[in-house]
C-alpha atoms as a PDB file:
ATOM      1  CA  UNK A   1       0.000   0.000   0.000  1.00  0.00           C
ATOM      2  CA  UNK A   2       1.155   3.542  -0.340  1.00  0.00           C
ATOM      3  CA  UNK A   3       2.450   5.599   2.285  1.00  0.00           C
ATOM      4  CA  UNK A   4      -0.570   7.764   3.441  1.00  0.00           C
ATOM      5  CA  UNK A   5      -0.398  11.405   5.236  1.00  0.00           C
ATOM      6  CA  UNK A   6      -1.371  11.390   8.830  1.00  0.00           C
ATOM      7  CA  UNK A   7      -2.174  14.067  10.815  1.00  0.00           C
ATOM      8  CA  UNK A   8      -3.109  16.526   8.535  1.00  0.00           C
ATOM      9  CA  UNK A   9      -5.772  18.645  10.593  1.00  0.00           C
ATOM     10  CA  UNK A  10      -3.677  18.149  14.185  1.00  0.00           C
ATOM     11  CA  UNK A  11      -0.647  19.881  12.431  1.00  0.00           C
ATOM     12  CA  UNK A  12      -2.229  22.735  10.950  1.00  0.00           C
ATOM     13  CA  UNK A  13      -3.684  23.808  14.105  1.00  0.00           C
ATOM     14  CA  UNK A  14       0.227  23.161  15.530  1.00  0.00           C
ATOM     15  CA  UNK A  15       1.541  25.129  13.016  1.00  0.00           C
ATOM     16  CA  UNK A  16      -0.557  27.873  13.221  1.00  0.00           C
ATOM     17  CA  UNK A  17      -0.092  28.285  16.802  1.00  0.00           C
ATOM     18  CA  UNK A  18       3.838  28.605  16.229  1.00  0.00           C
ATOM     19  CA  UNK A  19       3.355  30.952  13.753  1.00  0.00           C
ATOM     20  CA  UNK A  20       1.353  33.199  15.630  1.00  0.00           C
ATOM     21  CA  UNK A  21       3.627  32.589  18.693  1.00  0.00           C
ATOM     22  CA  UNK A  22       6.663  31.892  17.386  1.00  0.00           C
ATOM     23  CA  UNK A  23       6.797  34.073  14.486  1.00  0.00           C
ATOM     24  CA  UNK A  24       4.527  37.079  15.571  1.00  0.00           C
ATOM     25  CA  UNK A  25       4.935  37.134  19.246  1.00  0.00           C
ATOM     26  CA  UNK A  26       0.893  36.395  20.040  1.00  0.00           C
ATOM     27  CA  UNK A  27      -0.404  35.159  22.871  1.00  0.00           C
ATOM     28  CA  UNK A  28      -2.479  32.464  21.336  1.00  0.00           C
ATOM     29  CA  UNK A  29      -6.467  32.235  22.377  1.00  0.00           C
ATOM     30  CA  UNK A  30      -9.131  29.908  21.108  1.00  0.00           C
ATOM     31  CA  UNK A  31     -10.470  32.604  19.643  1.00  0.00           C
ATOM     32  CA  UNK A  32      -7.817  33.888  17.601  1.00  0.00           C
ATOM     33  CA  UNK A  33      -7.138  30.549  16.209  1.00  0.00           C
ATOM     34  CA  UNK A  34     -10.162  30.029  15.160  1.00  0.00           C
ATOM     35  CA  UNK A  35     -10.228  33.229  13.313  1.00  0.00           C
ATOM     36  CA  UNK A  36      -6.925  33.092  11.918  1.00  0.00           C
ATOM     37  CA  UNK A  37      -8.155  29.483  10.478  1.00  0.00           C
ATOM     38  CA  UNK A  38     -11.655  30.432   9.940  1.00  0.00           C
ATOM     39  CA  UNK A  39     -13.108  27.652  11.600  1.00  0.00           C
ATOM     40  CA  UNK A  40     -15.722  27.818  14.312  1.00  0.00           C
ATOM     41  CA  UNK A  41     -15.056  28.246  17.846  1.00  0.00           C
ATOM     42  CA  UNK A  42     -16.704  24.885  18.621  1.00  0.00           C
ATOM     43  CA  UNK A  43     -14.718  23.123  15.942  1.00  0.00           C
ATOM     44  CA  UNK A  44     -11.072  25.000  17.585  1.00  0.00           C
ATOM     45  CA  UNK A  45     -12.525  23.636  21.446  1.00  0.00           C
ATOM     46  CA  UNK A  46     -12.638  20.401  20.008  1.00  0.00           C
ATOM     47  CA  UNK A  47      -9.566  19.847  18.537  1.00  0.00           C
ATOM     48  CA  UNK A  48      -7.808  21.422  21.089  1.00  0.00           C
ATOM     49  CA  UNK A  49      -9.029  19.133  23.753  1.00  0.00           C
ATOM     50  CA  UNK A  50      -7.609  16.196  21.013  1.00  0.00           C
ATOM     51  CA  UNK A  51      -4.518  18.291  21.357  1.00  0.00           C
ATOM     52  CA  UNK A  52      -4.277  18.297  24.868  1.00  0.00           C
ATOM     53  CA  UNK A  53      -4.975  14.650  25.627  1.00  0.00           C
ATOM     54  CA  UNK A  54      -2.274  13.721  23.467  1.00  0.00           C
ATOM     55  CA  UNK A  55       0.051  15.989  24.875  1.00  0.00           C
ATOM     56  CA  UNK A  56       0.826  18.311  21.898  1.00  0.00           C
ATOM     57  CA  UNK A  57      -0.458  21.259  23.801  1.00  0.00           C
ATOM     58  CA  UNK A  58      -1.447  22.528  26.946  1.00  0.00           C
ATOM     59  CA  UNK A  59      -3.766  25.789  28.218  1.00  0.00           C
ATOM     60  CA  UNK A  60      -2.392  28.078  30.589  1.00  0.00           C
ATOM     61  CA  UNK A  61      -4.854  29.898  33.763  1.00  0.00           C
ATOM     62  CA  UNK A  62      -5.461  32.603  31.435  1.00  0.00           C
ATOM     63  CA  UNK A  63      -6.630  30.199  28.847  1.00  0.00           C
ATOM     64  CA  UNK A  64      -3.011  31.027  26.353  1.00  0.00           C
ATOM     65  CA  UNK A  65      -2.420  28.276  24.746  1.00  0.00           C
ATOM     66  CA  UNK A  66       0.984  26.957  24.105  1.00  0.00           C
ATOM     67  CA  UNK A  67       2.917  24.283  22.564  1.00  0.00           C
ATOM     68  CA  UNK A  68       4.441  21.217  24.416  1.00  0.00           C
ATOM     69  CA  UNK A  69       8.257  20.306  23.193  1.00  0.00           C
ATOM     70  CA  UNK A  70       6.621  17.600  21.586  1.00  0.00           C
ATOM     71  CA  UNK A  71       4.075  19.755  19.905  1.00  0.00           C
ATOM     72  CA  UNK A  72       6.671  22.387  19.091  1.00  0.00           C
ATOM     73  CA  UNK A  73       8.808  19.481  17.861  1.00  0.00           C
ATOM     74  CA  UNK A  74       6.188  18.479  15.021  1.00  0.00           C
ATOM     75  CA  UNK A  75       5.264  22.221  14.248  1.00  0.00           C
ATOM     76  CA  UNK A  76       8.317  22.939  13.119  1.00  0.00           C
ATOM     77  CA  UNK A  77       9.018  19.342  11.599  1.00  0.00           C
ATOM     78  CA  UNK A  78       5.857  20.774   9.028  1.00  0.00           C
ATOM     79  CA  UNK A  79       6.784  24.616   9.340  1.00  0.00           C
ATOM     80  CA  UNK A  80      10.407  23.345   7.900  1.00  0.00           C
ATOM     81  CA  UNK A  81       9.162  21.314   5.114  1.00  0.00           C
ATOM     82  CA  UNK A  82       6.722  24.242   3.886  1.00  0.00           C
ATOM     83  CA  UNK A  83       9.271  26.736   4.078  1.00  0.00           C
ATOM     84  CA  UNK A  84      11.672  24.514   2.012  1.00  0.00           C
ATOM     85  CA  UNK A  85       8.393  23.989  -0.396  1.00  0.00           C
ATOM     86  CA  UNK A  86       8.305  27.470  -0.600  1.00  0.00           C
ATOM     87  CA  UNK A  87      11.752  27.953  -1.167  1.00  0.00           C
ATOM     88  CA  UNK A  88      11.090  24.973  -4.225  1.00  0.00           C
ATOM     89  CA  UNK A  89       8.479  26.797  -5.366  1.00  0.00           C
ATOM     90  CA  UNK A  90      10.097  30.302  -6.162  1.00  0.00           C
ATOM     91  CA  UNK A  91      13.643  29.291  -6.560  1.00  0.00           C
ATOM     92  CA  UNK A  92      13.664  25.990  -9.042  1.00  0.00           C
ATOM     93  CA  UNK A  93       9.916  26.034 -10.214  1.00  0.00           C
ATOM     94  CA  UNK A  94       9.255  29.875 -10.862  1.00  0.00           C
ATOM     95  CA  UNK A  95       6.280  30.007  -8.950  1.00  0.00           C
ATOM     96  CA  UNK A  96       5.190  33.828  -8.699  1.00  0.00           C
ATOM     97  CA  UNK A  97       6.398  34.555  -5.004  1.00  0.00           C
ATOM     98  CA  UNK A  98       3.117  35.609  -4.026  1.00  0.00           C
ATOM     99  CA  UNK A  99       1.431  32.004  -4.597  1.00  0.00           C
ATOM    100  CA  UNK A 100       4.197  30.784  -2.881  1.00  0.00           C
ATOM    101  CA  UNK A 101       2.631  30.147   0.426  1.00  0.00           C
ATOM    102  CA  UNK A 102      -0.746  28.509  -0.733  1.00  0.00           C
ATOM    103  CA  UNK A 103       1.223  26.627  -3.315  1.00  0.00           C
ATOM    104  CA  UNK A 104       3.653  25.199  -0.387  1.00  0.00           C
ATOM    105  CA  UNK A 105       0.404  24.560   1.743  1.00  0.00           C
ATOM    106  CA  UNK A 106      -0.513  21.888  -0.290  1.00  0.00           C
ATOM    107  CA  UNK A 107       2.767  20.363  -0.579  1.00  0.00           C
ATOM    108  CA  UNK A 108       3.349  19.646   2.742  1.00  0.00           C
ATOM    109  CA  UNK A 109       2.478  17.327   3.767  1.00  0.00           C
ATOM    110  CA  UNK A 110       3.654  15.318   1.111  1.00  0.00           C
ATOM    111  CA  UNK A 111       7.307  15.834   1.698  1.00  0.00           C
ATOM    112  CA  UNK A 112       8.630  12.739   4.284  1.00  0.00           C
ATOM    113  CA  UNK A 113      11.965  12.908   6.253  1.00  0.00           C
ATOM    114  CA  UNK A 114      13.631  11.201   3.428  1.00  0.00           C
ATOM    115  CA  UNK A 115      12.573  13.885   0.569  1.00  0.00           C
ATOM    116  CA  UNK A 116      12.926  16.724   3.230  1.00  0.00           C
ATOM    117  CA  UNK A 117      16.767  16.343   3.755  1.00  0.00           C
ATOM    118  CA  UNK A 118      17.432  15.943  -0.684  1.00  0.00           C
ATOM    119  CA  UNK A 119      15.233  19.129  -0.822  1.00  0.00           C
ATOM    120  CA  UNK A 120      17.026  20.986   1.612  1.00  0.00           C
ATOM    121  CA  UNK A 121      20.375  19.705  -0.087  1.00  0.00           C
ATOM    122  CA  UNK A 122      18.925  20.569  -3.177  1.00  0.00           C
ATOM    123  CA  UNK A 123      18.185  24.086  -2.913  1.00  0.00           C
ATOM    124  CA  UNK A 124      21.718  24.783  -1.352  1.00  0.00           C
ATOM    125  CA  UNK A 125      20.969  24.462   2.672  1.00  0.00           C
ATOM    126  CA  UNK A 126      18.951  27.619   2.570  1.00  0.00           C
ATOM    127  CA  UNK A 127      18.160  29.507   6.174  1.00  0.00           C
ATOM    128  CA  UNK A 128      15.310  31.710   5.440  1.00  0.00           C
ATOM    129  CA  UNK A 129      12.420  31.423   3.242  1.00  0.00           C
ATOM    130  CA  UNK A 130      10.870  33.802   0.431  1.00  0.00           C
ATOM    131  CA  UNK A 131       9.455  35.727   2.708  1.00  0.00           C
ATOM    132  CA  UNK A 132      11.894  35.853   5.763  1.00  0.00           C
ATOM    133  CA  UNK A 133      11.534  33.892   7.948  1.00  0.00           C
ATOM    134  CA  UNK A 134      13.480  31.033   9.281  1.00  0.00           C
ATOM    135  CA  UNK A 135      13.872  28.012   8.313  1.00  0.00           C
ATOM    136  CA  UNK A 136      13.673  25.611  11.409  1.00  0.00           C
ATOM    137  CA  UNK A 137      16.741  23.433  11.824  1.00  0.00           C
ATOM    138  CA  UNK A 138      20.550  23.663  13.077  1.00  0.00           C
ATOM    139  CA  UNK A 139      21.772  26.850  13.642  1.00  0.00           C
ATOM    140  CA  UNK A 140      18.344  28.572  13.218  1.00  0.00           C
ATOM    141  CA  UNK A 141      17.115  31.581  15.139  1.00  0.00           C
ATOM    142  CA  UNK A 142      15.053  30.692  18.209  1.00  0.00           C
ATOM    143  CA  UNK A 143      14.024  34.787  18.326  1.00  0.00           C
ATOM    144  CA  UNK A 144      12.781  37.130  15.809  1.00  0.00           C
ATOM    145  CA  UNK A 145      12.202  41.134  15.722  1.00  0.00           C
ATOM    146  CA  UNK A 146       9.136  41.948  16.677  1.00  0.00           C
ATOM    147  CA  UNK A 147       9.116  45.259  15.777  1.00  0.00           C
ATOM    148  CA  UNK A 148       6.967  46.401  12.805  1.00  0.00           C
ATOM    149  CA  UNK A 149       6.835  49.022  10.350  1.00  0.00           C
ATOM    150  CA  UNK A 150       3.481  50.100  12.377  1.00  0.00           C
ATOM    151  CA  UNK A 151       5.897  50.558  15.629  1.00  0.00           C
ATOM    152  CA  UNK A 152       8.658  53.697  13.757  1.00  0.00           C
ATOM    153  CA  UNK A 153       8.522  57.483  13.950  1.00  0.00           C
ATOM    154  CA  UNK A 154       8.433  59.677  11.327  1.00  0.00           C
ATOM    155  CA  UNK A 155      12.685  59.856   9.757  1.00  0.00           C
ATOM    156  CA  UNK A 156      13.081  56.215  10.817  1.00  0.00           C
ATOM    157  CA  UNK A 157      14.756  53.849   8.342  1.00  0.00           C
ATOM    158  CA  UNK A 158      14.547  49.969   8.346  1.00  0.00           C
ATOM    159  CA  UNK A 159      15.102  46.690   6.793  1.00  0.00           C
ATOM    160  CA  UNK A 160      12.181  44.337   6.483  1.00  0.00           C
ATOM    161  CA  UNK A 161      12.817  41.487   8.176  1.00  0.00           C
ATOM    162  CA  UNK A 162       9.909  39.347   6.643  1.00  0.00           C
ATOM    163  CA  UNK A 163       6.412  40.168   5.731  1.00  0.00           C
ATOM    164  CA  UNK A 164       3.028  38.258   7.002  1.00  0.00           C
ATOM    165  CA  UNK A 165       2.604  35.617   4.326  1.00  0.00           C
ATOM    166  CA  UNK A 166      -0.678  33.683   4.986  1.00  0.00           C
ATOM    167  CA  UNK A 167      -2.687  36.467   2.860  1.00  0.00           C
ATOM    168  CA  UNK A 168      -2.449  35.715  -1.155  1.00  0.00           C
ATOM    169  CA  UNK A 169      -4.028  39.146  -2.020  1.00  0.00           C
ATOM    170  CA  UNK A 170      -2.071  41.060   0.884  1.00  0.00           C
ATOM    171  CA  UNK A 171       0.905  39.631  -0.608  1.00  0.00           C
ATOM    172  CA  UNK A 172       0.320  40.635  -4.613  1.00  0.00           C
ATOM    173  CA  UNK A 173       0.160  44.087  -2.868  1.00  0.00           C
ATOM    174  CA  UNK A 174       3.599  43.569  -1.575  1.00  0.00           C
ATOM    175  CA  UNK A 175       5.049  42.391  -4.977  1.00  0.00           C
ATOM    176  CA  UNK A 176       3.434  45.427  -6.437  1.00  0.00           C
ATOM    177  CA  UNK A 177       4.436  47.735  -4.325  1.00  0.00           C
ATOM    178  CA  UNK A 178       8.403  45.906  -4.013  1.00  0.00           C
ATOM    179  CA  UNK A 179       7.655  45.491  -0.199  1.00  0.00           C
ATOM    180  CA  UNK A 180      10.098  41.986  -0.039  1.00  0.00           C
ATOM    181  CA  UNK A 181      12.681  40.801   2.951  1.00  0.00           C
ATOM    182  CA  UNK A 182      15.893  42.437   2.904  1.00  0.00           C
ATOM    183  CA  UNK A 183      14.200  45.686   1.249  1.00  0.00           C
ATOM    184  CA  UNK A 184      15.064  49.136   2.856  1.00  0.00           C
ATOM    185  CA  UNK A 185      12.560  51.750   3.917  1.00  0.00           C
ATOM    186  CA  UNK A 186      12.276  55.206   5.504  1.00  0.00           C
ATOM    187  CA  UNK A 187       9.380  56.547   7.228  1.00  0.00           C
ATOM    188  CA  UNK A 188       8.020  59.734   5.710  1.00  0.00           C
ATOM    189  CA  UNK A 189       4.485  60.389   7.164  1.00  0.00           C
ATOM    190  CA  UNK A 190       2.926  58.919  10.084  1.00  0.00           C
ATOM    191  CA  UNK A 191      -0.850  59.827  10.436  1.00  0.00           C
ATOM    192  CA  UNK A 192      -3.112  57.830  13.403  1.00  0.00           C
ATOM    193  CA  UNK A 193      -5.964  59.752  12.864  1.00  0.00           C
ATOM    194  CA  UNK A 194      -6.371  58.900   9.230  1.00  0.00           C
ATOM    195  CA  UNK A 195      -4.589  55.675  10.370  1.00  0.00           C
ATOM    196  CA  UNK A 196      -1.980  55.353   7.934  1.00  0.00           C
ATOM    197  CA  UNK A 197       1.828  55.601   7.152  1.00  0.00           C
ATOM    198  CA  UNK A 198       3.668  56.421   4.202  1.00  0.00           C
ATOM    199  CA  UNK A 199       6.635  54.679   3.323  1.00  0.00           C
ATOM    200  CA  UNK A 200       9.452  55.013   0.468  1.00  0.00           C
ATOM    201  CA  UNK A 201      10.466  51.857  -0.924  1.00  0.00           C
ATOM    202  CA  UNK A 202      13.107  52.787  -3.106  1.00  0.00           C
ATOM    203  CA  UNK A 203      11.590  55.356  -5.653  1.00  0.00           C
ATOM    204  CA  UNK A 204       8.241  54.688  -4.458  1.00  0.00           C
ATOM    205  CA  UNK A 205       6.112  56.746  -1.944  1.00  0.00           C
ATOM    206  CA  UNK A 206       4.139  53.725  -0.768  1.00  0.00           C
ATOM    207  CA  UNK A 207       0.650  54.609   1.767  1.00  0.00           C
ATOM    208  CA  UNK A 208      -0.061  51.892   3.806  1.00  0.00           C
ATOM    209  CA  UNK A 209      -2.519  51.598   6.565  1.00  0.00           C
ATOM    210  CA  UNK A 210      -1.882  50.620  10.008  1.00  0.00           C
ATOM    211  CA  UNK A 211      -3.136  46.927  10.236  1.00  0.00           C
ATOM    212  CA  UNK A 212      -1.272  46.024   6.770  1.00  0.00           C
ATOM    213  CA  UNK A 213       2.140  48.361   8.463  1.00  0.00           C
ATOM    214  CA  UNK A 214       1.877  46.063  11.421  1.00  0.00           C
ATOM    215  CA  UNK A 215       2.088  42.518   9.451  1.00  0.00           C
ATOM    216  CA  UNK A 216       6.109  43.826   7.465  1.00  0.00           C
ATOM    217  CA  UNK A 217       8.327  43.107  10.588  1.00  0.00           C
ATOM    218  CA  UNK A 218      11.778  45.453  10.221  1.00  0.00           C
ATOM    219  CA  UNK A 219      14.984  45.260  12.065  1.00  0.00           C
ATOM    220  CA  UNK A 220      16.210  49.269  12.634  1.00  0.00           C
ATOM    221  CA  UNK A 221      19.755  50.383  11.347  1.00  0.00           C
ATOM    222  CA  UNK A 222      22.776  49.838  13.744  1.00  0.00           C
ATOM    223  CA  UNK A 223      20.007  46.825  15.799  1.00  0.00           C
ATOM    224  CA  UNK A 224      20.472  43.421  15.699  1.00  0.00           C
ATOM    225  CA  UNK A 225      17.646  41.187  15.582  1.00  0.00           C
ATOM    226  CA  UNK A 226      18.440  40.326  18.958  1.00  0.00           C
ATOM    227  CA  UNK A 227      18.093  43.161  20.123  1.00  0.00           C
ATOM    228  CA  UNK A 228      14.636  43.673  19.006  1.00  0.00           C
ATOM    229  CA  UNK A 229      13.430  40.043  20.055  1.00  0.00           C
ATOM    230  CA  UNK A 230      10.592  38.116  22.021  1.00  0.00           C
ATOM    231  CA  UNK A 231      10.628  34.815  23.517  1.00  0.00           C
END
């Protein structure tokens, strides 16, 4: 018989609680999983009981949920392999880097232990993925900046760092508007009561409103990312 995926609905809720931990500093409620998954509250309760009893995750007093090493463990086991499908995806296959995330969601799952390590061989032993973030495994990061573009003044200058990436049409924006990792930005106009912030990316005067400013993540000039971190 043919190997067959397991798991498949246990590990996207794992992963998506280490992303929104992890990779966005969140404390993670039932409710904001189930929005960020868009599944019903009911449906989130339920599975995260299954979660619990097999000791993948566990819920604090004030009902934050976290990860167990053995849950954190398998969410990054399957935040790896999509990041290297990601990296597939853009670098060898030409996929348009905005699909790149929905594209690697369906490949997965399909990638094994023994296919993981040739793909990561493969595409040169890469550390981060399309768009910036780490790529679980020796020598990785354990912290990331948690600043955003939403958090400078008016003057400041940054690097993004890596941009939210679980939005297809937030992300053809980005390519649009050359908003990528390693891109450099300056602050020109910050105005909260229209709610907005204008940006230059290179020769472009970019407006951007506050909710999309907070999802680019930037490391300042002369600031390591460790110095910007969050457990």
């Amino acid at each position: 018989m043919p190997k067959q995926v397991k798991n498949v609905a246990s590990d996207d809720y794992l992963t998506a609680i280490y992303r929104m931990s992890h990779d966005e500093g969140q404390d993670v409620i039932a409710v904001r999983l189930a929005d960020r998954l868009e599944i019903t509250p009911p449906s989130v309760a339920g599975m995260l009981k299954r979660l619990t009893r097999d000791g993948l995750v566990h819920i604090d007093a004030k009902k934050v949920i976290h990860l167990t090493p053995e849950g954190f463990r398998r969410a990054e086991q399957m935040v790896r392999r999509h990041r290297l499908a990601e990296c597939l995806l853009t670098d060898v296959l030409k996929v348009d880097w905005w699909r790149a995330y929905e594209e690697a969601h369906l490949l997965e799952h399909g990638i094994s232990d023994i296919t993981e390590r040739n793909l990561y061989e493969m595409l040169g032993r890469p550390q981060k993925s399309p768009f910036g973030y780490p790529i679980p495994g020796p020598g990785a990061p354990r912290k990331l900046s948690m600043v955003t573009l939403g958090d400078l003044k008016e003057g400041q200058q940054a690097e993004i760092d890596r941009v939210y990436e679980e939005d297809e049409q937030l992300l053809q924006f980005f390519d649009e508007e050359g908003i990528r990792p390693g891109v450099k930005v300056v602050v020109e106009e910050v105005a909260p009561y229209r709610g907005t912030i204008t940006v230059r990316v290179g020769e472009r005067r970019v407006v951007l409103g506050t909710p999309v400013a907070n999802k680019i993540w930037v490391v300042p000039p002369g600031r390591g990312a460790a110095a910007e971190t969050r457990s």
